[in-house]
C-alpha atoms as a PDB file:
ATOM      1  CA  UNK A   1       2.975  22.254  25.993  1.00  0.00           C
ATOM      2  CA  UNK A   2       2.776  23.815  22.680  1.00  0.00           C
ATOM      3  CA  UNK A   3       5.600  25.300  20.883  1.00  0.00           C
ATOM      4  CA  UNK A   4       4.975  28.664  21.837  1.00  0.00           C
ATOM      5  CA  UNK A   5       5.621  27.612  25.022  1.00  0.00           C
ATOM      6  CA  UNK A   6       8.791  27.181  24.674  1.00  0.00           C
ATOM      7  CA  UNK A   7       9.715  30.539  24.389  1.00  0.00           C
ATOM      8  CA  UNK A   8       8.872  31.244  28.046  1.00  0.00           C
ATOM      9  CA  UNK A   9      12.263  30.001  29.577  1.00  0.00           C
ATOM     10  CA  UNK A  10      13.722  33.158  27.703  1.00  0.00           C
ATOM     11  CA  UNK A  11      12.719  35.425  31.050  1.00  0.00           C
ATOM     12  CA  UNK A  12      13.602  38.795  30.004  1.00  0.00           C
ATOM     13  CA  UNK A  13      13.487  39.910  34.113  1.00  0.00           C
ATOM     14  CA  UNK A  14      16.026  37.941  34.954  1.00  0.00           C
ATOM     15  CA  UNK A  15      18.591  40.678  34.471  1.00  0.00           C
ATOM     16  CA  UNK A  16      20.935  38.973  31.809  1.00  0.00           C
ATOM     17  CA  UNK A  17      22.479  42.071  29.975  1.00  0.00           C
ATOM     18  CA  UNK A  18      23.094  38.766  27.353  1.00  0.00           C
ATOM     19  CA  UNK A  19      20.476  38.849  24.625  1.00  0.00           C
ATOM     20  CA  UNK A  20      18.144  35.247  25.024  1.00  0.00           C
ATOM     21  CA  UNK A  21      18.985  32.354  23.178  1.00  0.00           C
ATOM     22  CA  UNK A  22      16.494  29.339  23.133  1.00  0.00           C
ATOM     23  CA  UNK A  23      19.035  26.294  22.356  1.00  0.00           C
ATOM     24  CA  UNK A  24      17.700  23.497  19.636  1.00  0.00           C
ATOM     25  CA  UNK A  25      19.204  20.619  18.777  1.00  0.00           C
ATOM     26  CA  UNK A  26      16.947  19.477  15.492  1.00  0.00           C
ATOM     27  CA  UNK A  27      18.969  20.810  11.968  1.00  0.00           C
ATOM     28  CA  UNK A  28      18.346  23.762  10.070  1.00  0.00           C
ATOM     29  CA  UNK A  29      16.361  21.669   7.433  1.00  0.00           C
ATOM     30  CA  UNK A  30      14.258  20.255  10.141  1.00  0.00           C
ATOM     31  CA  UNK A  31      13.656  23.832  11.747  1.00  0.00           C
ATOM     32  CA  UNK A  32      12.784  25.470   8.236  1.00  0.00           C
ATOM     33  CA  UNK A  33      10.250  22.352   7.723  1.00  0.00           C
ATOM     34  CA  UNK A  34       8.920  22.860  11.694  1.00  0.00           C
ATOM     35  CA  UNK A  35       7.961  26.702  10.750  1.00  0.00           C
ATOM     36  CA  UNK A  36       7.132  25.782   8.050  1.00  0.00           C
ATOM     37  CA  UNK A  37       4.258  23.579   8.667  1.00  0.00           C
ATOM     38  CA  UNK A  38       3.291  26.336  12.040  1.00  0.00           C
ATOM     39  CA  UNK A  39       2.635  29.257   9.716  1.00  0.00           C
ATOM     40  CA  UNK A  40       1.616  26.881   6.747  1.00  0.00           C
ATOM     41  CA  UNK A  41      -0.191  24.176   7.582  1.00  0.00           C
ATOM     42  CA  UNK A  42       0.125  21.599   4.869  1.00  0.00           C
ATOM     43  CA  UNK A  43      -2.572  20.544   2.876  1.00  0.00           C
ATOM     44  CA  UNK A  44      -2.981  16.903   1.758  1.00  0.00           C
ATOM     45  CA  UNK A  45      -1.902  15.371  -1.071  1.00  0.00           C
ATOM     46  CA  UNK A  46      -3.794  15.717  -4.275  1.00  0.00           C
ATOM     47  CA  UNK A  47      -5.655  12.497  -5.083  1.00  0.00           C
ATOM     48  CA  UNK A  48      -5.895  10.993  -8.621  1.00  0.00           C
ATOM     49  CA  UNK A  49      -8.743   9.676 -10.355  1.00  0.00           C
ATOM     50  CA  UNK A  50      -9.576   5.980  -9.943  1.00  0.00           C
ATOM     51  CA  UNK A  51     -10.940   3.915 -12.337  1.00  0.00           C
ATOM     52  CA  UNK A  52     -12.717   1.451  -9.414  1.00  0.00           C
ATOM     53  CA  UNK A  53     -13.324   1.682  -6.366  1.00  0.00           C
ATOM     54  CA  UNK A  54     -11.168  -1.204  -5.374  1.00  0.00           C
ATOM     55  CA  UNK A  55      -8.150   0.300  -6.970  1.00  0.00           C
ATOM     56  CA  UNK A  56      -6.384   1.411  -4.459  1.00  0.00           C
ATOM     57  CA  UNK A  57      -5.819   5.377  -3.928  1.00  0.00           C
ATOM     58  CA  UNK A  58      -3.014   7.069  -5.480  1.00  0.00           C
ATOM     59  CA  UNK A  59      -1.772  11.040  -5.371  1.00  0.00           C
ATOM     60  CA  UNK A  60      -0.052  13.158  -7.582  1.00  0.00           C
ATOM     61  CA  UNK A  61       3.646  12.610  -6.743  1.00  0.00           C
ATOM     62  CA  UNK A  62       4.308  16.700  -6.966  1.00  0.00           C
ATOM     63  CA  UNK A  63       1.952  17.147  -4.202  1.00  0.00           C
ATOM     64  CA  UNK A  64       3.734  14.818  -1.842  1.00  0.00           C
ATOM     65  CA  UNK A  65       5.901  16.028   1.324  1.00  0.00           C
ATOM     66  CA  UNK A  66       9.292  14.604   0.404  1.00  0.00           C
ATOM     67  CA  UNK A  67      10.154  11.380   2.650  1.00  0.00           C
ATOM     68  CA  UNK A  68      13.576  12.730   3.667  1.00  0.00           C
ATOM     69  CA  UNK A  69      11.372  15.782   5.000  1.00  0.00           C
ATOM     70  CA  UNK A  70       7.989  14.187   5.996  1.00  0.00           C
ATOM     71  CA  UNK A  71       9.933  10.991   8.302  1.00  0.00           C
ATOM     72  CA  UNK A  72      11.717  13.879  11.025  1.00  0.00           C
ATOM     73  CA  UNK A  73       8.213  15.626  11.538  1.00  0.00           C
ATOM     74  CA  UNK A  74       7.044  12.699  12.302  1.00  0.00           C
ATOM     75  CA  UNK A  75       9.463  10.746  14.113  1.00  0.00           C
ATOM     76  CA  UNK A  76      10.210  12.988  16.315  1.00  0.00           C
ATOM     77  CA  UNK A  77       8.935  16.599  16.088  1.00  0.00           C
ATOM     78  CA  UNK A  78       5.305  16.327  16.192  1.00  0.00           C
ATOM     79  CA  UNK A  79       5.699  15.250  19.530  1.00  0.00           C
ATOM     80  CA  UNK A  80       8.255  17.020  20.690  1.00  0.00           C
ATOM     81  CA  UNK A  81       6.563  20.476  19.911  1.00  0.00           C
ATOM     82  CA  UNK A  82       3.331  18.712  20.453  1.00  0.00           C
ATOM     83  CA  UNK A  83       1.923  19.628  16.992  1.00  0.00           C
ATOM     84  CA  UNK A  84      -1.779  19.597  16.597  1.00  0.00           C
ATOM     85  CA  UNK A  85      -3.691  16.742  16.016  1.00  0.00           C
ATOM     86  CA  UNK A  86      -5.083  18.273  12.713  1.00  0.00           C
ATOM     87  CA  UNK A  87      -1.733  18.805  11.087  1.00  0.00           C
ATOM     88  CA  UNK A  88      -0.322  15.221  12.234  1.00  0.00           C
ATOM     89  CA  UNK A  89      -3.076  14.007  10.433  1.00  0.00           C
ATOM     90  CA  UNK A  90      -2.210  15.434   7.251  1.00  0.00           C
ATOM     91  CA  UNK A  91       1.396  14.067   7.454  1.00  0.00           C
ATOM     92  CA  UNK A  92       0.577  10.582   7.663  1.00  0.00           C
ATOM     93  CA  UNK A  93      -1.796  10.993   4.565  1.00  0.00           C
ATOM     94  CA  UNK A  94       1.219  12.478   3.542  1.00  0.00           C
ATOM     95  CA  UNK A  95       3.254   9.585   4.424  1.00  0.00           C
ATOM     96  CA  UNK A  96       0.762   6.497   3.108  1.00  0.00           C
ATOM     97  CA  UNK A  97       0.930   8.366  -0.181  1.00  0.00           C
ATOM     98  CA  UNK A  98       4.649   7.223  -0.596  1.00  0.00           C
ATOM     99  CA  UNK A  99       3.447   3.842   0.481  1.00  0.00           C
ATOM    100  CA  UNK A 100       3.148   3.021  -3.592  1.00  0.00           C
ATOM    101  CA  UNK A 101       7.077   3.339  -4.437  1.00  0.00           C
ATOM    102  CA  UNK A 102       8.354   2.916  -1.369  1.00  0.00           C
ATOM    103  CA  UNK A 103       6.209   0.485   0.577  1.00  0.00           C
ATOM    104  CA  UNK A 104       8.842  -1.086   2.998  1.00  0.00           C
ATOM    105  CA  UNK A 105      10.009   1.958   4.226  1.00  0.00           C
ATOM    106  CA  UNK A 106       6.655   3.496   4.906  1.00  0.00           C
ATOM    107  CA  UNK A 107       5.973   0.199   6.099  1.00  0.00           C
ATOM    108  CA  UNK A 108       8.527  -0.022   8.434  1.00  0.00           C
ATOM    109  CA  UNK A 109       8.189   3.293   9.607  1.00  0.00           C
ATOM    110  CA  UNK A 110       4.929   2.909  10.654  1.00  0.00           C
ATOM    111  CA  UNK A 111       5.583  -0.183  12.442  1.00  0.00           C
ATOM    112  CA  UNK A 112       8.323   1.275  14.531  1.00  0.00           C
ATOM    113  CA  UNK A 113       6.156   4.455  15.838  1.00  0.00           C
ATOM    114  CA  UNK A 114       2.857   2.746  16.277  1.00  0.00           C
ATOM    115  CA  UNK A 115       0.720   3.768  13.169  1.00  0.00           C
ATOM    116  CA  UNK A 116      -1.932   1.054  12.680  1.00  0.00           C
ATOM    117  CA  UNK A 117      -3.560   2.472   9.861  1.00  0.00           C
ATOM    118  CA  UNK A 118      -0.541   3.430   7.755  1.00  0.00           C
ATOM    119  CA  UNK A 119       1.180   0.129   8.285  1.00  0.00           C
ATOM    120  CA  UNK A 120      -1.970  -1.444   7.203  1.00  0.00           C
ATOM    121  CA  UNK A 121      -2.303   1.199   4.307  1.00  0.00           C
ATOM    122  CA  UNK A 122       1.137   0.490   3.307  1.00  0.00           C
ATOM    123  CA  UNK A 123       1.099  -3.438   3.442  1.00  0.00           C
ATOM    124  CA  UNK A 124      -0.542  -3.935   0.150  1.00  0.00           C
ATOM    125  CA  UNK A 125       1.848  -2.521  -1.680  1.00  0.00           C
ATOM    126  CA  UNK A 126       4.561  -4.706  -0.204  1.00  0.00           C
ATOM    127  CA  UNK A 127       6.360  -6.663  -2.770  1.00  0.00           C
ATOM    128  CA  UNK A 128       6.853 -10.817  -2.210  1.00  0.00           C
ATOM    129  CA  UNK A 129       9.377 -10.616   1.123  1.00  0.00           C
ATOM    130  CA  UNK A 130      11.701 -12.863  -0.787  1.00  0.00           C
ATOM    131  CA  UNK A 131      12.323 -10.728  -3.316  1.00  0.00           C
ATOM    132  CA  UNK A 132      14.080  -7.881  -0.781  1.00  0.00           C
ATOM    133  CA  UNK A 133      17.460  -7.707   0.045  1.00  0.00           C
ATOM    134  CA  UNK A 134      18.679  -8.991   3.643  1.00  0.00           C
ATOM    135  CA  UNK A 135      19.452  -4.718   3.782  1.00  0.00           C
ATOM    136  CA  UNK A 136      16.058  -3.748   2.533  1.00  0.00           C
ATOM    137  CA  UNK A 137      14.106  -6.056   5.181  1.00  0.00           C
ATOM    138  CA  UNK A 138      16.002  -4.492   8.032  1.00  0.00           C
ATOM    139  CA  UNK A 139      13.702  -1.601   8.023  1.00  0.00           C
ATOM    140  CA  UNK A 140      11.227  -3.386   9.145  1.00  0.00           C
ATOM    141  CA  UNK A 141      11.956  -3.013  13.096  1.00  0.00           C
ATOM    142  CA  UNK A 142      10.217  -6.426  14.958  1.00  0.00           C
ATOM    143  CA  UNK A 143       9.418 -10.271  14.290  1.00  0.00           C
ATOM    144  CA  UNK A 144       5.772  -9.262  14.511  1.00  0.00           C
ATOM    145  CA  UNK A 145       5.897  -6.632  12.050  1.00  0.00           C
ATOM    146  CA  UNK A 146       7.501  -9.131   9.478  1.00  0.00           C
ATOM    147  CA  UNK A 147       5.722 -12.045  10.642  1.00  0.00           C
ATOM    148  CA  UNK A 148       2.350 -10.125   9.850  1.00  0.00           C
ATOM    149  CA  UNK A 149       3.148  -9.430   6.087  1.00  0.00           C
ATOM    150  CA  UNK A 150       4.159 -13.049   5.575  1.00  0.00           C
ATOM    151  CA  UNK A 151       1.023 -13.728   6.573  1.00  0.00           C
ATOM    152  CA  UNK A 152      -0.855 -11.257   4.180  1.00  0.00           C
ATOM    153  CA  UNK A 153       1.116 -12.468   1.400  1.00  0.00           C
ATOM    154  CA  UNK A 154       0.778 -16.272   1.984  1.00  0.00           C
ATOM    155  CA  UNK A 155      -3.233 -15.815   2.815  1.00  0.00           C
ATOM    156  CA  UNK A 156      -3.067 -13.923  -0.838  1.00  0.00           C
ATOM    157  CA  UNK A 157      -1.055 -16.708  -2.202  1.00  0.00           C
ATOM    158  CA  UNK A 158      -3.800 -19.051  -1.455  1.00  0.00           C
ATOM    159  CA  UNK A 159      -6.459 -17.113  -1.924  1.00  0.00           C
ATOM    160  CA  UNK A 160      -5.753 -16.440  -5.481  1.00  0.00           C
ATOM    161  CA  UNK A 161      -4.580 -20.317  -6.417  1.00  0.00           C
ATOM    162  CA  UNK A 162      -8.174 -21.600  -5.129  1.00  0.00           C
ATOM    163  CA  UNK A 163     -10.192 -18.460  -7.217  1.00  0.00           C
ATOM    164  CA  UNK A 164      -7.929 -20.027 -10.196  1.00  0.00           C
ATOM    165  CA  UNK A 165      -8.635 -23.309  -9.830  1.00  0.00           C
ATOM    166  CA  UNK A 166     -12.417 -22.772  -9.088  1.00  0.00           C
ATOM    167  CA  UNK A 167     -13.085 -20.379 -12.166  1.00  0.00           C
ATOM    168  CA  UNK A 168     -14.419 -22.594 -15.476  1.00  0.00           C
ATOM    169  CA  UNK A 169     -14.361 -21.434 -18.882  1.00  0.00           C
ATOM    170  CA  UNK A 170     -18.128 -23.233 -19.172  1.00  0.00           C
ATOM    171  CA  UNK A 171     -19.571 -22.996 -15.440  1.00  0.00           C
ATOM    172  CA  UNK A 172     -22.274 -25.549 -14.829  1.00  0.00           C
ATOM    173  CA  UNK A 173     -22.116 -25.682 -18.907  1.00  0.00           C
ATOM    174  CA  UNK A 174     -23.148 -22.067 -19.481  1.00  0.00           C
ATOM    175  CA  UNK A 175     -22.295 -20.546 -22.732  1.00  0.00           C
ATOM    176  CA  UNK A 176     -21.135 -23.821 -23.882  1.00  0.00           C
ATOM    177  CA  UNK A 177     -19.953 -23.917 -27.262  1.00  0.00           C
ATOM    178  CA  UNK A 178     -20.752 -27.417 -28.721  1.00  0.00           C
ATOM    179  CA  UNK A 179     -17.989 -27.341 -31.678  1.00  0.00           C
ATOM    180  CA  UNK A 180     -14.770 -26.520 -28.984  1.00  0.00           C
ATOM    181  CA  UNK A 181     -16.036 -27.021 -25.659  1.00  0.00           C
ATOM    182  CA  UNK A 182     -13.754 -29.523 -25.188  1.00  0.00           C
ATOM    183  CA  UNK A 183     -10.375 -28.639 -26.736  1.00  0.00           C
ATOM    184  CA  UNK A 184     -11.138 -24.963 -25.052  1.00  0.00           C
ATOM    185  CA  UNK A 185     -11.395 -26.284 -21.662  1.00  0.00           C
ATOM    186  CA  UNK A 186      -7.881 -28.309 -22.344  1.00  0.00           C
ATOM    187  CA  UNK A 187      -6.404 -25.060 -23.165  1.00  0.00           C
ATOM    188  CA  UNK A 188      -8.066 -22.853 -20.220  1.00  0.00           C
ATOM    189  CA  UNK A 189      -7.349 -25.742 -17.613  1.00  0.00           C
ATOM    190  CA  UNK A 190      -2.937 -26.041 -19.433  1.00  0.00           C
ATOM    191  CA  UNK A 191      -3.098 -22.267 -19.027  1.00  0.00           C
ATOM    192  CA  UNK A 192      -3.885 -21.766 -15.385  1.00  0.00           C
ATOM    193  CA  UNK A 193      -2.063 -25.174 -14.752  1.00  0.00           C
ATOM    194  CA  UNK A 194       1.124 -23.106 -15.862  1.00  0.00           C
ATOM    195  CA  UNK A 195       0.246 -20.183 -13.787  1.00  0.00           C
ATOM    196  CA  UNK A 196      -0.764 -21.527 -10.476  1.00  0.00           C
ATOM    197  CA  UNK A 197       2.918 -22.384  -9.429  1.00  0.00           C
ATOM    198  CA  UNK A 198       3.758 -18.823 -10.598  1.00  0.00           C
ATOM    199  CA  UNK A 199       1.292 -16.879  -8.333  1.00  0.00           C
ATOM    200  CA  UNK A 200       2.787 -14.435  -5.619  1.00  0.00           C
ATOM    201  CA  UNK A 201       0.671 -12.109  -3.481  1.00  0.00           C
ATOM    202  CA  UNK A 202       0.799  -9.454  -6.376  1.00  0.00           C
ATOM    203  CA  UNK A 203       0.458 -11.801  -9.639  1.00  0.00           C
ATOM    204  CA  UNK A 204      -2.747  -9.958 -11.654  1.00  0.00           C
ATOM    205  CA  UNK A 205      -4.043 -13.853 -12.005  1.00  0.00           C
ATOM    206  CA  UNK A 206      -7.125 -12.145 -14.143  1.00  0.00           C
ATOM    207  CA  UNK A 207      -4.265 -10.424 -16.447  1.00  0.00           C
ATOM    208  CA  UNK A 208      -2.204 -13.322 -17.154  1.00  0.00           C
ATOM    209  CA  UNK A 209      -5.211 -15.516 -17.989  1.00  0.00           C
ATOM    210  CA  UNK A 210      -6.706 -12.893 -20.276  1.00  0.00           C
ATOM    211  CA  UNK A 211      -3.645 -13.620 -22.813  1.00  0.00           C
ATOM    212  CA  UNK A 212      -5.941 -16.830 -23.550  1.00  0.00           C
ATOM    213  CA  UNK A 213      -8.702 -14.818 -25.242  1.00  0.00           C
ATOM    214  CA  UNK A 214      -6.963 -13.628 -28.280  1.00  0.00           C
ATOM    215  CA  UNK A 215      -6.373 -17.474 -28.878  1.00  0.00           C
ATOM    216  CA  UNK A 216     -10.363 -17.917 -29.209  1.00  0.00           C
ATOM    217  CA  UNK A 217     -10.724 -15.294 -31.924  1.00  0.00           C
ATOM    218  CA  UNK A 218     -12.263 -18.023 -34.591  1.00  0.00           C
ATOM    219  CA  UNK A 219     -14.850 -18.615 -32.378  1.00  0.00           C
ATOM    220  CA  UNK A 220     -17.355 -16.026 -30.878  1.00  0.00           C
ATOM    221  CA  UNK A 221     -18.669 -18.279 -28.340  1.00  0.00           C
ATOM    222  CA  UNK A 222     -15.326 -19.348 -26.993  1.00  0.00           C
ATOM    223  CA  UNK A 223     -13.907 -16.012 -26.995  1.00  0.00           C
ATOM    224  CA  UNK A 224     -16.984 -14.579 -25.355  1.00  0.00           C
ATOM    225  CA  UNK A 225     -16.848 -17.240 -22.752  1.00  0.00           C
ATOM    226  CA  UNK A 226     -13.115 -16.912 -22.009  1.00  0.00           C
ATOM    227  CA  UNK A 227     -13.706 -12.879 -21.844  1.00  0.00           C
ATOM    228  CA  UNK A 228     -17.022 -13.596 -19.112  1.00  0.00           C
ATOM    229  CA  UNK A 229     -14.881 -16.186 -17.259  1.00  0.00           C
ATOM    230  CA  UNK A 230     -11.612 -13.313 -17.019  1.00  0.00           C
ATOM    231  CA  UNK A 231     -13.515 -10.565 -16.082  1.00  0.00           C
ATOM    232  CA  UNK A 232     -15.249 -12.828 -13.414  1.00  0.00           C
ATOM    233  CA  UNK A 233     -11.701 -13.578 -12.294  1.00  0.00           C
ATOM    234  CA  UNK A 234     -10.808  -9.833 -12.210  1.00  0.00           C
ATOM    235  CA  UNK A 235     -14.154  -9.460 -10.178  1.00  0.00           C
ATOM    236  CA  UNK A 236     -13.345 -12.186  -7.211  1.00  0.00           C
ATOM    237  CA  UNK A 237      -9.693 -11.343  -6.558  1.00  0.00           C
ATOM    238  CA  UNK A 238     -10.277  -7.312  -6.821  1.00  0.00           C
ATOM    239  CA  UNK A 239     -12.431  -8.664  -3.460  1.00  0.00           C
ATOM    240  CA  UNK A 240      -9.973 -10.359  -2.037  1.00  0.00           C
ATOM    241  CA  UNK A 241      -8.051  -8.758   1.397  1.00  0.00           C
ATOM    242  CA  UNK A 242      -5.161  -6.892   0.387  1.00  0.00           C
ATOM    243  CA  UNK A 243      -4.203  -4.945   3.713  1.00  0.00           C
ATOM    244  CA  UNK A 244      -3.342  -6.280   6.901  1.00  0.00           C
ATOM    245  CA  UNK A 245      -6.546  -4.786   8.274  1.00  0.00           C
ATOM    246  CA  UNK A 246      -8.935  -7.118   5.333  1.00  0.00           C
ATOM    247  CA  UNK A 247      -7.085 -10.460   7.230  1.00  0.00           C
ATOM    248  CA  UNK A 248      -9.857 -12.797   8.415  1.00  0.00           C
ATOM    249  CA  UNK A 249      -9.414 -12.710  12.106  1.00  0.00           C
ATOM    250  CA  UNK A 250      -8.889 -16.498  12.678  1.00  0.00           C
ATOM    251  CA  UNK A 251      -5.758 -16.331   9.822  1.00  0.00           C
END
């Protein structure tokens, strides 16, 4: 039944000399926001430039339905009033586009009402669990849904130590310079030694290596191989799974 609908139980035969009243129960703010969205359909939100294609998407924050606003539609409205298809749609792009600053709650959200692709849209920008509040982690609203971002994070975790480890200043001896090669592997090997224990499921591992390079300025060789071996970094763990969805099956 569509909303329109609705307005059939106010039978103007029945004889009533009482004007009809159709009863709600949602708020005023919730009612402006209904009509709202039935005589203006929403358009989605405006979507920034990217510098990559693996940088994940981000909109202009101006263009966003407010959470407050956006979380009653879709709670509990669009199916009550059995809002088209097309303009749920549009809310949950709405939604995922708050996933950035406020990934829990879109997160948990999500979980609780059964969207798949916004709760894996909204995983990656999940902060390390243990760095939430016992009050913050109660949005999230089953064992699963938790469980399922501890494994993200820990499969991340991993992921990134072994790309560390694995990634040489000199690979197979390429680019080796013959004057340094030695004390410059010592200092690329102490440097991601210091950072492996460090690494959460969000550390830029690339980023925090790169701080090396200025350190080979005296030599072009060194400093061009430390630059090749960061950006390779960058490369592999831009590739690595960042949403729930990415997870190797078997993980």
């Amino acid at each position: 039944m569509r909303i329109g609908d609705m307005f059939t139980c106010c039978d103007e035969t029945s004889g009533s000399q009482l004007e009809p009243v159709l009863e709600l129960q949602e708020k005023s703010g919730e009612l402006a926001a209904l009509l709202q969205l039935l005589h203006h359909p929403p358009s989605p939100p405006l979507e920034l430039p990217r510098d990559n294609k693996f940088d994940p998407v981000v909109y202009d924050p101006a263009s966003i339905i407010p959470l407050p606003l956006l979380k009653p539609l879709l709670s509990t409205l669009a199916d009550k009033y059995s809002l088209e298809e097309e303009i749920v749609d549009v809310l949950k792009v709405h939604l995922l586009a708050h996933a950035p600053a406020h990934s829990l709650e879109v997160y948990g959200f999500a979980s609780l009402h059964g969207m798949e692709w916004e709760v894996s849209g909204a995983s990656q920008y999940v902060l390390p669990m243990a760095s939430y509040r016992f009050e913050e982690v109660k949005v999230i609203p089953t064992v699963a849904a938790y469980h399922n971002l501890v494994r993200l994070q820990d499969f991340r975790v991993k992921a990134l130590r072994d790309l560390l480890l694995g990634e040489e200043l000199f690979p197979h001896g390429y680019g080796k310079c013959q004057s340094h090669w030695e004390m410059s592997n010592e200092k690329w090997d102490r440097q991601r030694k210091a950072l492996i224990g460090r690494i959460e499921s969000a550390t830029d591992v690339a980023g925090e290596m790169d701080a090396l390079t200025d350190t080979f300025q005296d030599c072009k060789m060194c400093h061009k191989a430390c630059t090749a071996a960061v950006e390779m970094l960058a490369y592999k763990c831009r590739r690595l799974p960042r949403r729930l969805d990415q997870l190797p099956n078997l993980y």
